[in-house]
C-alpha atoms as a PDB file:
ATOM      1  CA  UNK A   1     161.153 113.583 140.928  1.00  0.00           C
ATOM      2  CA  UNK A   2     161.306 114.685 137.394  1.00  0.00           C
ATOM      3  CA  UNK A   3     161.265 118.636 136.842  1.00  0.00           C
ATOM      4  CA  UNK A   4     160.519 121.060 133.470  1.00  0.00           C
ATOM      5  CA  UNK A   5     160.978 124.506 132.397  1.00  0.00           C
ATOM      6  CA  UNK A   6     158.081 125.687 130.369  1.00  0.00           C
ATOM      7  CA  UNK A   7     157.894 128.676 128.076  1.00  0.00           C
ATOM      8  CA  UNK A   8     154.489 130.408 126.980  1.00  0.00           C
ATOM      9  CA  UNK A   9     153.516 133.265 125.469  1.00  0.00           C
ATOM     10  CA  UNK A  10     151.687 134.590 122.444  1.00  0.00           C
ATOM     11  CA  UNK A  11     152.419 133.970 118.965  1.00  0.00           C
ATOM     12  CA  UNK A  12     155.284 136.676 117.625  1.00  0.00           C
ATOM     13  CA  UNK A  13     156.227 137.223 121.001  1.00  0.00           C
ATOM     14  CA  UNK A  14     159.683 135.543 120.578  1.00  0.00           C
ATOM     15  CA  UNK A  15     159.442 132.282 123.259  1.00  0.00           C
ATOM     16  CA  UNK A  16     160.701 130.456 120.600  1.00  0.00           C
ATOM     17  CA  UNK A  17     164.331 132.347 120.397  1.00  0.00           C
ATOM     18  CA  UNK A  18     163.950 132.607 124.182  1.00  0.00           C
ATOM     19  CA  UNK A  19     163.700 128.607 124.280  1.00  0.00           C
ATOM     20  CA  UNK A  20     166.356 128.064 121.609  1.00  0.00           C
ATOM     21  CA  UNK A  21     168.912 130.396 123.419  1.00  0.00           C
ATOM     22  CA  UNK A  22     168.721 128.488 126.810  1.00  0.00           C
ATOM     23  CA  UNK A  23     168.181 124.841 125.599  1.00  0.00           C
ATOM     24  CA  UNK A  24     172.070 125.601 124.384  1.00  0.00           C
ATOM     25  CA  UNK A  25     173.504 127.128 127.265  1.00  0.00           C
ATOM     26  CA  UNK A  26     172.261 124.422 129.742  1.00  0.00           C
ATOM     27  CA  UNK A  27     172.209 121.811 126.980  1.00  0.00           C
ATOM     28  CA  UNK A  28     168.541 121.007 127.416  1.00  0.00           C
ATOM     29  CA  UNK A  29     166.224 119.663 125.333  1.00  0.00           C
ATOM     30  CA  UNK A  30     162.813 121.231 123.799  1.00  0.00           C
ATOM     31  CA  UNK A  31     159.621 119.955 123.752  1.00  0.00           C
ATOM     32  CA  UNK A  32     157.109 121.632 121.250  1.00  0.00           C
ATOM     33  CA  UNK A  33     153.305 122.762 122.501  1.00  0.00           C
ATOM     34  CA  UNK A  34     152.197 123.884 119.586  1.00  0.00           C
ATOM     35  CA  UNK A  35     148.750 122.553 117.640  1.00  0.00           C
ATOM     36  CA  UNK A  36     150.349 123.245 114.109  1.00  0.00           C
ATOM     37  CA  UNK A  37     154.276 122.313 114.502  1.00  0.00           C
ATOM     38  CA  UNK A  38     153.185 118.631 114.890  1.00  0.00           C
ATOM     39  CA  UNK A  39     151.874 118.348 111.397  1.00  0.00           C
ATOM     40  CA  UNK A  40     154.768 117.458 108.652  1.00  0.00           C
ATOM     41  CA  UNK A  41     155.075 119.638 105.604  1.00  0.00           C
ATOM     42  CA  UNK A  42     153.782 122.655 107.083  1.00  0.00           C
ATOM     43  CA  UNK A  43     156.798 124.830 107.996  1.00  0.00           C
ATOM     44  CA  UNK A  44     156.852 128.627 107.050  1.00  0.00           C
ATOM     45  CA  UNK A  45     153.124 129.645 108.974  1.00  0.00           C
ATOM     46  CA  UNK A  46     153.522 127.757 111.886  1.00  0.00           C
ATOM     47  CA  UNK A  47     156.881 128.862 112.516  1.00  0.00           C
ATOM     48  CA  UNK A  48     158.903 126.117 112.671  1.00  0.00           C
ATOM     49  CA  UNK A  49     162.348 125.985 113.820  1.00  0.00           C
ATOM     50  CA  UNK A  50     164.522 126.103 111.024  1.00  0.00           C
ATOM     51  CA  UNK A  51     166.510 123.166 109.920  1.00  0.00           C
ATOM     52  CA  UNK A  52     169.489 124.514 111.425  1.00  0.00           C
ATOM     53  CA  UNK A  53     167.763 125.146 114.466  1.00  0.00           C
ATOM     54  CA  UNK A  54     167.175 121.415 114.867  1.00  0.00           C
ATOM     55  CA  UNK A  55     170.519 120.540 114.302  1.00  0.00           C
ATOM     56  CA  UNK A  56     171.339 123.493 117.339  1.00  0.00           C
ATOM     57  CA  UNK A  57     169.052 121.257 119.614  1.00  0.00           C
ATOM     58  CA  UNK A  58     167.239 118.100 119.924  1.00  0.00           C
ATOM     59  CA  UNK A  59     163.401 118.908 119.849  1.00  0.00           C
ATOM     60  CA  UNK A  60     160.467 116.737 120.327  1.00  0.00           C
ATOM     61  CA  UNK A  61     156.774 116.548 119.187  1.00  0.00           C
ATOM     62  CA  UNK A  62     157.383 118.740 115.565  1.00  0.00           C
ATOM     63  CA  UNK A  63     156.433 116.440 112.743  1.00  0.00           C
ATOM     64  CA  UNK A  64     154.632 113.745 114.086  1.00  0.00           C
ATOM     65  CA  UNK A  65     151.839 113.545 111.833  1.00  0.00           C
ATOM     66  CA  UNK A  66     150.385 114.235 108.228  1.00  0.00           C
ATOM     67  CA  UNK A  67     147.948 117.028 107.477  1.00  0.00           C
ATOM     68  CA  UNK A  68     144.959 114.363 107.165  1.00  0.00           C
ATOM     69  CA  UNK A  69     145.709 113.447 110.843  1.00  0.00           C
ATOM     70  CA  UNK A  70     143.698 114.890 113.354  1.00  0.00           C
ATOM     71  CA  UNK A  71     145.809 115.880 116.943  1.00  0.00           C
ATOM     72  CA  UNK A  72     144.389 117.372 120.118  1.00  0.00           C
ATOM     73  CA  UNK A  73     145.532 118.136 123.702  1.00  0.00           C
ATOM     74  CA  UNK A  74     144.565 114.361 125.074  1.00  0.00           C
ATOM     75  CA  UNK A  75     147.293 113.122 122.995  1.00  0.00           C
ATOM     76  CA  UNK A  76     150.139 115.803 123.268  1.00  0.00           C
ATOM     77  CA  UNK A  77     149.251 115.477 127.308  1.00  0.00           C
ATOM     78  CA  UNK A  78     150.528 111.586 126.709  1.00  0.00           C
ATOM     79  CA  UNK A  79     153.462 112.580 124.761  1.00  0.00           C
ATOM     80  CA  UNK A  80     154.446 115.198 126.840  1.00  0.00           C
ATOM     81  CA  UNK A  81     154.259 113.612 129.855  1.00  0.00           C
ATOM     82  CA  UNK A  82     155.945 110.106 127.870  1.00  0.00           C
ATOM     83  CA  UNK A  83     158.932 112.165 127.415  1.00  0.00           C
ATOM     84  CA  UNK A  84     159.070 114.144 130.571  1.00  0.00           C
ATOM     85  CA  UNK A  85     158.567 111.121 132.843  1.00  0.00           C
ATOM     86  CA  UNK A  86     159.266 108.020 131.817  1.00  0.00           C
ATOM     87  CA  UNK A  87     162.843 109.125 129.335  1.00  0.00           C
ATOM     88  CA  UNK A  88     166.135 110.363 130.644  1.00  0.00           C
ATOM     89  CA  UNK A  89     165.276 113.979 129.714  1.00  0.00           C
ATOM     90  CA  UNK A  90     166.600 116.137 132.193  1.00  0.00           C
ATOM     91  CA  UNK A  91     164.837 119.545 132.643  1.00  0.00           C
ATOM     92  CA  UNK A  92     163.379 119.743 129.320  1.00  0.00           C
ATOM     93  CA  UNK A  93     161.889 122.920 127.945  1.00  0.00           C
ATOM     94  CA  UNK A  94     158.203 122.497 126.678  1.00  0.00           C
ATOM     95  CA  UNK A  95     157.662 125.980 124.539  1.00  0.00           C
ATOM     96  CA  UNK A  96     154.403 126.760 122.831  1.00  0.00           C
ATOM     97  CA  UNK A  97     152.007 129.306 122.766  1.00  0.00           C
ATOM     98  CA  UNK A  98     148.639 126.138 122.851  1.00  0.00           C
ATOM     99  CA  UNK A  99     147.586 127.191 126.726  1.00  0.00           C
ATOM    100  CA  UNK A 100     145.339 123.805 126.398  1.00  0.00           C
ATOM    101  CA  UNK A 101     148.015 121.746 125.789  1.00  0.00           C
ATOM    102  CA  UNK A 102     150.230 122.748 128.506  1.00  0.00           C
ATOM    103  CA  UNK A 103     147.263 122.870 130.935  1.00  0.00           C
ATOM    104  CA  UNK A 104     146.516 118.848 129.810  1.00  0.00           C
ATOM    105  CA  UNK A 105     150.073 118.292 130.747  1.00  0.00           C
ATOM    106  CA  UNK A 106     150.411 120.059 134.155  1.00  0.00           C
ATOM    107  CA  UNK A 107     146.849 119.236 135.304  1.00  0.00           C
ATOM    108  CA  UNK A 108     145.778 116.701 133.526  1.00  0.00           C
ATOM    109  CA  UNK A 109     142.748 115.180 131.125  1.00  0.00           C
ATOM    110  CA  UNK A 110     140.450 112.627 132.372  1.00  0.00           C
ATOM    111  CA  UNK A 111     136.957 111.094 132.188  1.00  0.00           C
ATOM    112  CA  UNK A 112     134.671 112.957 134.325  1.00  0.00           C
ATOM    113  CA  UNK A 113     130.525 111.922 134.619  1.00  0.00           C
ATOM    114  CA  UNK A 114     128.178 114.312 133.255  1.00  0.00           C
ATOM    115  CA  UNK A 115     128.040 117.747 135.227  1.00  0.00           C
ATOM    116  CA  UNK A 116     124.448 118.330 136.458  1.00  0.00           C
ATOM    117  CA  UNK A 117     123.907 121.946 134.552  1.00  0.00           C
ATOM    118  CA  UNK A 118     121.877 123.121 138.083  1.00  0.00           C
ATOM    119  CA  UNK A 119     124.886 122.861 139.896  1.00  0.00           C
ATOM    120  CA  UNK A 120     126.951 124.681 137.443  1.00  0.00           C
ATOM    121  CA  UNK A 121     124.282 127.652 137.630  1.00  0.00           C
ATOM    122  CA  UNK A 122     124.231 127.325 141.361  1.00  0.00           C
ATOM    123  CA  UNK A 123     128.149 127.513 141.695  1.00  0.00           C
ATOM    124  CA  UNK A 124     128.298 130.555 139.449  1.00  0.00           C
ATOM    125  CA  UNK A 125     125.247 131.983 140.963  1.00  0.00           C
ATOM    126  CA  UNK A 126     127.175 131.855 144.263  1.00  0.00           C
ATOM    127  CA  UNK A 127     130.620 132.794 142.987  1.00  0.00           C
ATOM    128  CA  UNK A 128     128.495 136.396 142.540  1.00  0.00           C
ATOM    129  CA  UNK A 129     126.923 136.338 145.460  1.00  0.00           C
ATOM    130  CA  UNK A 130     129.749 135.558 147.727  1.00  0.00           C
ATOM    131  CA  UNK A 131     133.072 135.884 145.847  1.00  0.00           C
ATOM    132  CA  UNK A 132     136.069 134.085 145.271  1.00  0.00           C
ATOM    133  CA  UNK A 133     137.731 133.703 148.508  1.00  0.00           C
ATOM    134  CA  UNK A 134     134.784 132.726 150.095  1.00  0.00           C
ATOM    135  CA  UNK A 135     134.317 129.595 146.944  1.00  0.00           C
ATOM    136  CA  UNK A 136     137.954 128.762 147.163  1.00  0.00           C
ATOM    137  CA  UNK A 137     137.516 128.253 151.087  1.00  0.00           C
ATOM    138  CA  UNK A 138     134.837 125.960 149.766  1.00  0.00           C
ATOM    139  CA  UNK A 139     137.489 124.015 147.369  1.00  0.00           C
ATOM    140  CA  UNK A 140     140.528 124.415 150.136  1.00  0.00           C
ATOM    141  CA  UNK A 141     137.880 122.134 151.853  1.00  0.00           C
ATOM    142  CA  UNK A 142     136.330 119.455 149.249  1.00  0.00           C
ATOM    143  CA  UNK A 143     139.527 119.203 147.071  1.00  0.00           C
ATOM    144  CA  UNK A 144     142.954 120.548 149.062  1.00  0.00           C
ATOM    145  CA  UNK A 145     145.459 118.813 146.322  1.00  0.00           C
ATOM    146  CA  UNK A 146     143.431 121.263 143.586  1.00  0.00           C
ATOM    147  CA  UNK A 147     143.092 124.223 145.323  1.00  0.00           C
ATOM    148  CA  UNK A 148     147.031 124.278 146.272  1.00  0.00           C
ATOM    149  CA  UNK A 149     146.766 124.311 141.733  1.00  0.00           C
ATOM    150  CA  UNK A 150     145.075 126.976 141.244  1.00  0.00           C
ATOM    151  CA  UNK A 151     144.458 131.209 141.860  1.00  0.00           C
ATOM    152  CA  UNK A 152     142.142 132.209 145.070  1.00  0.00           C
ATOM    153  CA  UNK A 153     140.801 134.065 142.344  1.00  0.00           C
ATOM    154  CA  UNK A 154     140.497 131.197 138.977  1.00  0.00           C
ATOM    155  CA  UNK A 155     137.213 131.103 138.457  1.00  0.00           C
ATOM    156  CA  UNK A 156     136.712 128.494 135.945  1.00  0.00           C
ATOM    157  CA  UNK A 157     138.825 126.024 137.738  1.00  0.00           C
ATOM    158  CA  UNK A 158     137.313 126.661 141.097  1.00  0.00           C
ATOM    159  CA  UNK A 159     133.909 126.487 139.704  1.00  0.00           C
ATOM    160  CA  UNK A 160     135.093 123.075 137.533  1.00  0.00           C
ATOM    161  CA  UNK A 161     136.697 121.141 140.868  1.00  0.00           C
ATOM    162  CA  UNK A 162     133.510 122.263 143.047  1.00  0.00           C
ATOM    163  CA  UNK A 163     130.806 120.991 140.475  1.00  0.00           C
ATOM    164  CA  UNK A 164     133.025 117.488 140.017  1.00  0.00           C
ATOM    165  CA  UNK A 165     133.050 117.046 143.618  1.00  0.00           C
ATOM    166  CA  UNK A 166     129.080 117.743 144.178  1.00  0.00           C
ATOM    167  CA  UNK A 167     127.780 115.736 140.718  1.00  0.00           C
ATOM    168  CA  UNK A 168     129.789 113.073 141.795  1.00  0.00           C
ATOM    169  CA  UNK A 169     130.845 112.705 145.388  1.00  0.00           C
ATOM    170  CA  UNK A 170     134.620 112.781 144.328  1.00  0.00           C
ATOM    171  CA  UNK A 171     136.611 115.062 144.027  1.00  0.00           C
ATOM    172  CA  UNK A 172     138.605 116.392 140.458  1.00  0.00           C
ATOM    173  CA  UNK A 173     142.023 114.645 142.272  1.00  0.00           C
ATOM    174  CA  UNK A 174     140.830 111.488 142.488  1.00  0.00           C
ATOM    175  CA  UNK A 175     139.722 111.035 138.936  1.00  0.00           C
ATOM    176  CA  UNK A 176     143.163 112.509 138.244  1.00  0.00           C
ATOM    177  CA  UNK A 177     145.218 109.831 140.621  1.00  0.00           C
ATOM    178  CA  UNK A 178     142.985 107.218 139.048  1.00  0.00           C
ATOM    179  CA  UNK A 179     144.521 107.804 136.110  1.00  0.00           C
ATOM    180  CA  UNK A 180     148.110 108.213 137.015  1.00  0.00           C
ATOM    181  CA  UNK A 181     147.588 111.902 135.994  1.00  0.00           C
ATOM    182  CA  UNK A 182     148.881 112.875 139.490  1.00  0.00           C
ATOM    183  CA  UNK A 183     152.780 112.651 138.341  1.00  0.00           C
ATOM    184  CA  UNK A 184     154.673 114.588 141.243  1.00  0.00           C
ATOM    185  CA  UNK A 185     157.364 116.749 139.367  1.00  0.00           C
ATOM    186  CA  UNK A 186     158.645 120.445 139.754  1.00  0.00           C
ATOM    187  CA  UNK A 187     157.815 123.182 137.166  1.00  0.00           C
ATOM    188  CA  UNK A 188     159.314 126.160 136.501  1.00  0.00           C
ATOM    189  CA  UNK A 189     156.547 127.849 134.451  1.00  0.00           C
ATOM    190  CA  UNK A 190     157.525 131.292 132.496  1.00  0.00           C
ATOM    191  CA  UNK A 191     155.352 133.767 130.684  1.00  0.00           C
ATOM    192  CA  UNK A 192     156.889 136.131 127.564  1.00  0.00           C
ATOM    193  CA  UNK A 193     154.833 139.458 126.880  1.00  0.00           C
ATOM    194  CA  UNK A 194     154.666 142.095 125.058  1.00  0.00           C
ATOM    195  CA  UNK A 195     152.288 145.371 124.582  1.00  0.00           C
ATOM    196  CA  UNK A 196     149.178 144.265 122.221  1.00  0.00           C
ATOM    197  CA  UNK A 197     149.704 146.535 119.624  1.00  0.00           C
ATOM    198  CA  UNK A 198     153.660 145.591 119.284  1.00  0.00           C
ATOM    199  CA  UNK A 199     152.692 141.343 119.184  1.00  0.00           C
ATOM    200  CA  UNK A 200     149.951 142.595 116.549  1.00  0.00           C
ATOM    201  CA  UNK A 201     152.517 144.629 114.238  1.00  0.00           C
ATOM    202  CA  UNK A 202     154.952 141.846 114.604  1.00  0.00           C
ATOM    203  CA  UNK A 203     152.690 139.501 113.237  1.00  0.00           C
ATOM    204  CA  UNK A 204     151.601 141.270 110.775  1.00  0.00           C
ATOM    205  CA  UNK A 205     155.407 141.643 109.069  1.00  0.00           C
ATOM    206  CA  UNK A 206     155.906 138.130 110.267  1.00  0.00           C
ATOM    207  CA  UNK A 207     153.156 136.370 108.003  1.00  0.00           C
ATOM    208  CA  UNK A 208     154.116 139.157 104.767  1.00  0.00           C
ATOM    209  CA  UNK A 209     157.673 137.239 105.569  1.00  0.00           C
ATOM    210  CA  UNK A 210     156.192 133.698 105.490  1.00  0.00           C
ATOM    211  CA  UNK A 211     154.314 134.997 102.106  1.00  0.00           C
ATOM    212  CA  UNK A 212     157.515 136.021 100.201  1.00  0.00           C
ATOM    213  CA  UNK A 213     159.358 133.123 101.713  1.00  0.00           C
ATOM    214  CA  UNK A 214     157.255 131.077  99.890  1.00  0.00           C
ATOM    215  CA  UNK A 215     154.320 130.029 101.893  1.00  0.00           C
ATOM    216  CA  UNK A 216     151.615 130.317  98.655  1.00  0.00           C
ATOM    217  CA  UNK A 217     154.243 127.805  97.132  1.00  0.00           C
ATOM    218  CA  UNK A 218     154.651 125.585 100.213  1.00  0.00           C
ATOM    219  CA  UNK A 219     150.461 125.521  99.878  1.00  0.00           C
ATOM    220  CA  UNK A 220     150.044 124.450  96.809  1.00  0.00           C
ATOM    221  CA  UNK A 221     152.645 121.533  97.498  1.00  0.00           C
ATOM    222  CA  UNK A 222     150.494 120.358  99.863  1.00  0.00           C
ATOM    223  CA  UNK A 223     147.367 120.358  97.383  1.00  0.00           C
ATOM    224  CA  UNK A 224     149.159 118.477  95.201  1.00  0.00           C
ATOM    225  CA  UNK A 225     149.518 115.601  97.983  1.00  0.00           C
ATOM    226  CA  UNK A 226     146.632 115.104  97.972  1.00  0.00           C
ATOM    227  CA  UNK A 227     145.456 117.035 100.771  1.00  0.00           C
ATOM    228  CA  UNK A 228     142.943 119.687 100.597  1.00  0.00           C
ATOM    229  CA  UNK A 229     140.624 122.262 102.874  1.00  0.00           C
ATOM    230  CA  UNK A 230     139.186 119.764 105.029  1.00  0.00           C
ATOM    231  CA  UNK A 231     142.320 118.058 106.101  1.00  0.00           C
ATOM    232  CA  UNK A 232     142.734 119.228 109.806  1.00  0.00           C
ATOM    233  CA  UNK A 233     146.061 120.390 108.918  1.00  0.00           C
ATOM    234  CA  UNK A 234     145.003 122.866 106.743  1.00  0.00           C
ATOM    235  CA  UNK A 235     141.971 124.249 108.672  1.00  0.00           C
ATOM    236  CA  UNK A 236     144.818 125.856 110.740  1.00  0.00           C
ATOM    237  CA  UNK A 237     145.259 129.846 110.706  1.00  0.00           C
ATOM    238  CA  UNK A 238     147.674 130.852 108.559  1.00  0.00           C
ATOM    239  CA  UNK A 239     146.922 128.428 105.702  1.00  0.00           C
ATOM    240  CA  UNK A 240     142.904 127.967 105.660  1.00  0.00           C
ATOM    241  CA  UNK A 241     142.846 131.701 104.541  1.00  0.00           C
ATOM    242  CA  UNK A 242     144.982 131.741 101.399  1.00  0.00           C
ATOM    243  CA  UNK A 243     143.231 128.655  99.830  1.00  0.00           C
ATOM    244  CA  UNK A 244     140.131 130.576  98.416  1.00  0.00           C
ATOM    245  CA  UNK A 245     143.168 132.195  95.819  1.00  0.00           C
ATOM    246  CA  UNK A 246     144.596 129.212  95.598  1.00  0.00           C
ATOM    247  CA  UNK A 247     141.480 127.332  94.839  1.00  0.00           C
ATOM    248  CA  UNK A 248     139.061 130.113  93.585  1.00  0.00           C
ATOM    249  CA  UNK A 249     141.149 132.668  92.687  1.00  0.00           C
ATOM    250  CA  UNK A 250     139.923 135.207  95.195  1.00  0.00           C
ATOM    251  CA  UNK A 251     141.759 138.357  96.170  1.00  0.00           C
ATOM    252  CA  UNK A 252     145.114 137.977  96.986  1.00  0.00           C
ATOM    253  CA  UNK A 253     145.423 140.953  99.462  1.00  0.00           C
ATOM    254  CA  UNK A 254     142.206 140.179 101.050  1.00  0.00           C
ATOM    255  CA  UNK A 255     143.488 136.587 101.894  1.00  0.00           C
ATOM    256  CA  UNK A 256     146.610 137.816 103.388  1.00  0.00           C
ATOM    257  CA  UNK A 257     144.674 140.956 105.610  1.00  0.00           C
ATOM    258  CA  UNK A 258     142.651 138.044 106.105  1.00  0.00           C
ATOM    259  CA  UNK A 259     145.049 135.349 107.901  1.00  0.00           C
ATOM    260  CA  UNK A 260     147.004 138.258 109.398  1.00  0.00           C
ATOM    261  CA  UNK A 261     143.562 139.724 111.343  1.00  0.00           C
ATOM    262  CA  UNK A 262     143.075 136.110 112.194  1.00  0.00           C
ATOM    263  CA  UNK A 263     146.552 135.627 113.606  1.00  0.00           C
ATOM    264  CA  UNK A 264     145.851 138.638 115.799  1.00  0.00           C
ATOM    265  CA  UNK A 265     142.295 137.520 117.097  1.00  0.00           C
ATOM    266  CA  UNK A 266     144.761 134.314 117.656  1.00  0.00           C
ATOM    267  CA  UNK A 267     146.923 136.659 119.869  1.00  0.00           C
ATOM    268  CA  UNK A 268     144.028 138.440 121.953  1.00  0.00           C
ATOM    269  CA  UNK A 269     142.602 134.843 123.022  1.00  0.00           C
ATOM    270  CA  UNK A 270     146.095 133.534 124.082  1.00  0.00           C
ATOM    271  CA  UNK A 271     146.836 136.695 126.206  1.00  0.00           C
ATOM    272  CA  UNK A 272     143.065 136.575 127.635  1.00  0.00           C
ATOM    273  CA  UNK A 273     144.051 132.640 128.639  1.00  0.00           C
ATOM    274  CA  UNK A 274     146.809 133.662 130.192  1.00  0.00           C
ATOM    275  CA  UNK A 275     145.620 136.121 132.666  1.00  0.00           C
ATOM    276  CA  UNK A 276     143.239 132.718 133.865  1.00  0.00           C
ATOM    277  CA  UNK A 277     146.390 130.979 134.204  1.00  0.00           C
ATOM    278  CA  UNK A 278     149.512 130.861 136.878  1.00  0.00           C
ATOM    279  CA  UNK A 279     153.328 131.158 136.262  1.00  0.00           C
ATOM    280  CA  UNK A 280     156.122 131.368 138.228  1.00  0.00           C
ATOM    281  CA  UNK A 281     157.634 134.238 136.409  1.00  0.00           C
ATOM    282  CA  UNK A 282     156.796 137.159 133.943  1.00  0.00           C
ATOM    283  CA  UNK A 283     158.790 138.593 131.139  1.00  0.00           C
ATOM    284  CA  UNK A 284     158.338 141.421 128.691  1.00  0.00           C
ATOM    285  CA  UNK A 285     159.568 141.188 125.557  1.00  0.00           C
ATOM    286  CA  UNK A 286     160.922 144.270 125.527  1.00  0.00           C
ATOM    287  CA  UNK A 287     162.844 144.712 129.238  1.00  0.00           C
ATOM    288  CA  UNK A 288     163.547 140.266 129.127  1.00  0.00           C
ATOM    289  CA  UNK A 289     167.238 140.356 130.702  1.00  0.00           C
ATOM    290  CA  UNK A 290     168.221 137.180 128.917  1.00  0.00           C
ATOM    291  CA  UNK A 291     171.021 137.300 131.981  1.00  0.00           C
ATOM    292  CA  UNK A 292     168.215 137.571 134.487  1.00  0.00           C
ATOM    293  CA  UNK A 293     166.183 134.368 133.393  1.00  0.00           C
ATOM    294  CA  UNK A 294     169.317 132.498 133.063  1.00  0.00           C
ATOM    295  CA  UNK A 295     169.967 133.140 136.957  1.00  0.00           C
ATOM    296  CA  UNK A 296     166.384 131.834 137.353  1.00  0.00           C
ATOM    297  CA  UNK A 297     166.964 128.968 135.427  1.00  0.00           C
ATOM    298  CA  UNK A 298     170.524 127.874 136.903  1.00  0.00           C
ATOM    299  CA  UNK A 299     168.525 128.080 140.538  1.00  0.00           C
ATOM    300  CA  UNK A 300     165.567 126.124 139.135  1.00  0.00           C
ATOM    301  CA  UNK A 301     167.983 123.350 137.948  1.00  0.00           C
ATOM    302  CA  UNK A 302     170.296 123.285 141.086  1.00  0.00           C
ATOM    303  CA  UNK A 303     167.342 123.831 143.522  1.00  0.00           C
ATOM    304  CA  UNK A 304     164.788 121.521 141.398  1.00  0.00           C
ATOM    305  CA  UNK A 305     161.805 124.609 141.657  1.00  0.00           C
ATOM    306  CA  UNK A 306     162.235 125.530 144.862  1.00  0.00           C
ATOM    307  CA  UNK A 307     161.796 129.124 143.785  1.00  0.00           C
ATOM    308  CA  UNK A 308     158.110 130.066 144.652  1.00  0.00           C
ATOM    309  CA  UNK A 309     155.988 132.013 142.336  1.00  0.00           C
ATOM    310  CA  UNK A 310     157.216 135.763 140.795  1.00  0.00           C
END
């Protein structure tokens, strides 16, 4: 049974260093979940390891396309699962701050039938009614392999499993073990915080460093490829907002308040996906004993998971 360590958390939260740091001391390899590090010649806004970095440790799934390509979580769930599975990784770290992505991988994407909109009402309808012990009761019964997944109290996933199983008589699992999406493997899953208003200063400073650094400059390389503002690479935050200067010679300043308020919208919808979501341990930014997770971490690897949830 193959096993992986994953790291999420925010953007500017610092998984990245947290990643880097242990990949080294247990020699482990690092497996990028993030929508914009997969797209070649975009380094300073997506926050790319640094050459060096790379050179520190092998990493996966950074560069693997051109800013005309378009990626999405269907394909990194392949990849991921390519590497973790069928390689000789051992215990890689997958680090990102794409929720989607990392939810593709652990649970899976498949091809469900149409879900009859009454039932959804109904389901939700009753999730109010009767609340969410007594609807994951329901989904302990109709779909046991799922509800052992997911929070007594998740309830977009219970609601998604329970409408599967009554539009279509099957449930979620099935659909997932039809398509070999039902890899058994251990997971140590880890979540990096911070405060809101720290994460939103830190970006803030972060993208005014990507801007000196030479971000307008790494921009209007890419223009002169060839690509331009509807290439899927440059939709992304970070970049989409400073082309109106480059291209139209807006306001400077406005573009940069611009991307950085972005960013930070960016932020607030990763932190509200994560409360939906379940790890196996928390960390703040600000109190992370870098000795602590490495205890977790040596257990995880010598114990393959065995650690329960934090």
């Amino acid at each position: 049974m193959k096993a992986v360590i994953i790291i999420q958390g925010p953007t500017a939260v610092g998984k990245s260093s947290l990643a880097l740091e242990l990949a080294q001391k247990f020699s482990l390899d690092i497996i990028s979940a993030d929508s914009r590090q997969v797209y070649k010649y975009m380094d300073l806004a997506t926050a790319k390891p640094s050459p060096e970095e790379l050179k520190l440790v092998k990493h996966h799934l950074i560069d693997v396309i051109t800013p005309d390509e378009a990626y999405n979580a269907g394909r990194f769930a392949r990849e991921a699962t390519e590497l973790v599975d069928k390689t000789s990784l051992e215990f890689p770290i997958i680090c990102g701050g794409t929720g989607f992505y990392i939810s593709s991988f652990l649970e899976g994407l498949c091809q469900i039938p149409e879900i009859s909109p009454d039932i959804r009402d109904s389901l939700t309808e009753d999730w109010e009614k009767l609340g969410n012990e007594v609807m994951y009761q329901q989904l302990l019964k109709r779909d046991p392999f799922v509800a052992q997944k997911v929070a007594s109290n998740d309830k977009q996933r219970i609601i998604r499993a329970l409408e599967v199983f009554y539009s279509s008589k099957k449930r979620l699992s099935s659909y997932w073990d039809e398509q070999g999406l039902l890899v058994p493997r251990k997971v140590l899953n880890i979540l990096i915080l911070d405060d809101r208003e720290t994460i939103y200063e830190r970006i803030n400073k972060r993208y005014e460093k990507m801007v000196i650094s030479g971000l307008l400059e790494e921009i209007r390389l890419l223009l002169k490829m060839g690509y331009d503002e509807k290439s899927p690479g440059l939709t992304a935050v970070g970049y989409k907002e400073l082309l109106p200067y480059l291209l139209h010679n807006s306001d400077l300043a406005e573009c940069i308040n611009l991307a950085k308020q972005h960013t930070r919208n960016y932020a607030k919808r990763q932190i509200t996906w994560y409360k939906r979501s379940k790890f196996n341990l928390v960390f703040y930014r600000k109190s992370i004993s870098y000795n602590s997770i490495d205890v977790y971490i040596k257990k995880f690897i010598d114990n393959y998971g065995n650690i329960g949830d934090y």
